[in-house]
Protein backbone atom coordinates (compact mmCIF):
# COMPACT_ATOMS: atom_id res chain seq x y z
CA UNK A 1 -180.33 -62.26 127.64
CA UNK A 2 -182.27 -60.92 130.54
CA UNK A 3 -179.91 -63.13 133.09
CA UNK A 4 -176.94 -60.97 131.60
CA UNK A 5 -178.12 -57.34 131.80
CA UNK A 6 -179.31 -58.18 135.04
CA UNK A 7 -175.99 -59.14 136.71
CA UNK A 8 -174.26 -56.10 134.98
CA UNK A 9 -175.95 -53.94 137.41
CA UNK A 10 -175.10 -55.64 140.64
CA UNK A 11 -171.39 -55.91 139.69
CA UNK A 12 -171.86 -52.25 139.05
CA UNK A 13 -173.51 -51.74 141.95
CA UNK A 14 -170.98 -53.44 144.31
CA UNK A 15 -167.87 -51.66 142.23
CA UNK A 16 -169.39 -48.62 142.68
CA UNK A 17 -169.00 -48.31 146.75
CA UNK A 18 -165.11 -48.28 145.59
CA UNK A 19 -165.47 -45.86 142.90
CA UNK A 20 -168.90 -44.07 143.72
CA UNK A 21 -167.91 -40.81 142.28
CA UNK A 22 -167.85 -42.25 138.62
CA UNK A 23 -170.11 -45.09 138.52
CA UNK A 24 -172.41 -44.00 141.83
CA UNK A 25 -174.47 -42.09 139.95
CA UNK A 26 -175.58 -44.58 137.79
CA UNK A 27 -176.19 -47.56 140.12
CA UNK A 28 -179.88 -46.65 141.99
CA UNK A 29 -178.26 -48.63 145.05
CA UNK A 30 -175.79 -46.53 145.46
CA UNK A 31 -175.10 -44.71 148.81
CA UNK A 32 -174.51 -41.15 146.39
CA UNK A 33 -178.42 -41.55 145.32
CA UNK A 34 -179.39 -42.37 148.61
């Protein structure tokens, strides 16, 4: 179960330097946190 949540986050992650403005601020990686 653990394998699954974790790779939600880094598809999330990488999505979100297309569409940072509505799923930036919830990836920690993403260059709006940073």
């Amino acid at each position: 179960q653990f394998g699954v949540e974790m790779e939600k986050p880094e598809v999330v992650c990488h999505y979100s330097a297309q569409n940072n403005q509505c799923i930036g601020k919830r990836c920690p990686f993403s260059k709006v946190n940073h």
